[in-house]
Protein backbone atom coordinates (compact mmCIF):
# COMPACT_ATOMS: atom_id res chain seq x y z
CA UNK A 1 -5.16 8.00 18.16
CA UNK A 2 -2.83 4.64 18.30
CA UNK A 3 -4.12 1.42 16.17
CA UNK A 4 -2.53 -1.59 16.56
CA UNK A 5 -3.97 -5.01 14.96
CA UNK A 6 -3.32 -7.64 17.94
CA UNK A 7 -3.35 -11.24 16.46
CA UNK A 8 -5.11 -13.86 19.50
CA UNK A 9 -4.02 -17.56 19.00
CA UNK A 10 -6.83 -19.26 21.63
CA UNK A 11 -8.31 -22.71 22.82
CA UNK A 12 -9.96 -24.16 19.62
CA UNK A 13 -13.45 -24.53 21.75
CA UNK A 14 -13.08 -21.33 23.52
CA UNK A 15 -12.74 -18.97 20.40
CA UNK A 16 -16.43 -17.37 20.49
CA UNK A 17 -16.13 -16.95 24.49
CA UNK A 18 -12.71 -15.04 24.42
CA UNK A 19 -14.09 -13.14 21.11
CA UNK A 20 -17.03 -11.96 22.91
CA UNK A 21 -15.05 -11.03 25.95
CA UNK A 22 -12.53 -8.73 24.33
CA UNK A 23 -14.78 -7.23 21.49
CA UNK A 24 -16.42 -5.88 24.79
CA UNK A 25 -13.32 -4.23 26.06
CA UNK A 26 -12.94 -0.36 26.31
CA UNK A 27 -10.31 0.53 23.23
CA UNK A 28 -11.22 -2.44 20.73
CA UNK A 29 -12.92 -1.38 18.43
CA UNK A 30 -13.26 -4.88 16.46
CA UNK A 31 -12.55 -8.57 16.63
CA UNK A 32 -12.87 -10.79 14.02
CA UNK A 33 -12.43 -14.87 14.00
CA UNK A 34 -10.03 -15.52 11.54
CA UNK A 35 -8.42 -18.53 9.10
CA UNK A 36 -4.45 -19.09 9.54
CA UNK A 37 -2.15 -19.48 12.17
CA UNK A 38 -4.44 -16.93 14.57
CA UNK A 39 -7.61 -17.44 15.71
CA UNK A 40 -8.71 -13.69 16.29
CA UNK A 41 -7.74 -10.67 15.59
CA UNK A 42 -8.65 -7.31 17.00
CA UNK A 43 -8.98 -3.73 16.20
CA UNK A 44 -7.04 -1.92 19.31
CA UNK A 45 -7.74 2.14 19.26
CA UNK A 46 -6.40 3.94 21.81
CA UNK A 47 -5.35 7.86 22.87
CA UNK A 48 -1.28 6.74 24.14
CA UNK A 49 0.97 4.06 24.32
CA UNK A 50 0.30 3.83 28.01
CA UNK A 51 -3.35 2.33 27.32
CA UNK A 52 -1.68 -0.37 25.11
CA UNK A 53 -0.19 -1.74 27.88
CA UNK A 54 -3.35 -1.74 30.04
CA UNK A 55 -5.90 -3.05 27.37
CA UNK A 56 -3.34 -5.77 25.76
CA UNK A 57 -0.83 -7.57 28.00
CA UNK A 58 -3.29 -5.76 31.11
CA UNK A 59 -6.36 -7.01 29.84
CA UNK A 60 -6.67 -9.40 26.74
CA UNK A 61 -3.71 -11.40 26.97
CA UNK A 62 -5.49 -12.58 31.11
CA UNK A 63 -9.06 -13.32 29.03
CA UNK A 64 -9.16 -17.44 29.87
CA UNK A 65 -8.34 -19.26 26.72
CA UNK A 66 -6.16 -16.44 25.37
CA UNK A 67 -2.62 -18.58 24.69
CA UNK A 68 -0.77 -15.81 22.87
CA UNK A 69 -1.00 -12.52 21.42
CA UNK A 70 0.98 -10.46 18.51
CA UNK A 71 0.61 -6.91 18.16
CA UNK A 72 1.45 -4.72 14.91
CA UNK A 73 1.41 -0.80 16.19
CA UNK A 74 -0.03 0.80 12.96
CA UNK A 75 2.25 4.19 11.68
CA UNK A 76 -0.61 5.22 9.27
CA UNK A 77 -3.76 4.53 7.95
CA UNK A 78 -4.87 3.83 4.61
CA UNK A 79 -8.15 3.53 3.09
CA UNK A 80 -9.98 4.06 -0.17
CA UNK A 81 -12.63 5.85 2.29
CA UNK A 82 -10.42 8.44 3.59
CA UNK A 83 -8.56 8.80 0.13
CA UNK A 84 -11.98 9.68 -1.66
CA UNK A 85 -12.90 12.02 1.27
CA UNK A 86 -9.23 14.26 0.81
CA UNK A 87 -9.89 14.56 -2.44
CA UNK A 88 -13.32 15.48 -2.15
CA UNK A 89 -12.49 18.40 -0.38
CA UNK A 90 -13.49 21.59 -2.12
CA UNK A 91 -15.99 19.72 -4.81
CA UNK A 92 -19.44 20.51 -5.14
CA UNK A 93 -21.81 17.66 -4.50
């Protein structure tokens, strides 16, 4: 599984729209309105590198109101979740 964290910049009165529209899209995952120099950014999940192409520059980056996008391919993932669950591993409950 690829994640990659795509950072939206949109039209200040069409950021709930365009959020609505891509949290809806087959391989995100997540979008979330934002403070900074982005307006949204979304959770991208996908099985290859091929469906990056079709669900970011294919398909969010033609949403209306979508100005730019920035996307950060993740190498790993780290979270206290999964860190408590591989050490779990062989403890009684």
């Amino acid at each position: 599984m690829i994640t990659s964290i795509v950072l939206i910049k949109t039209s200040v009165d069409r950021v709930p729209e365009v959020a609505e529209q891509i949290a809806a899209m087959e391989g995100v995952s997540e979008v979330y309105s934002v403070t900074g120099p982005h307006d949204l950014i979304a959770m991208v999940r996908v099985r290859d590198h091929d469906d990056l192409a079709e669900v970011i520059p294919g398909r969010i980056s033609k949403v209306p109101g979508v100005e730019s996008t920035e996307t950060h391919v993740a190498f790993r993932t780290y979270s206290r979740h999964d860190l408590e669950a591989a050490f779990a591993i062989g403890l009684d409950s």
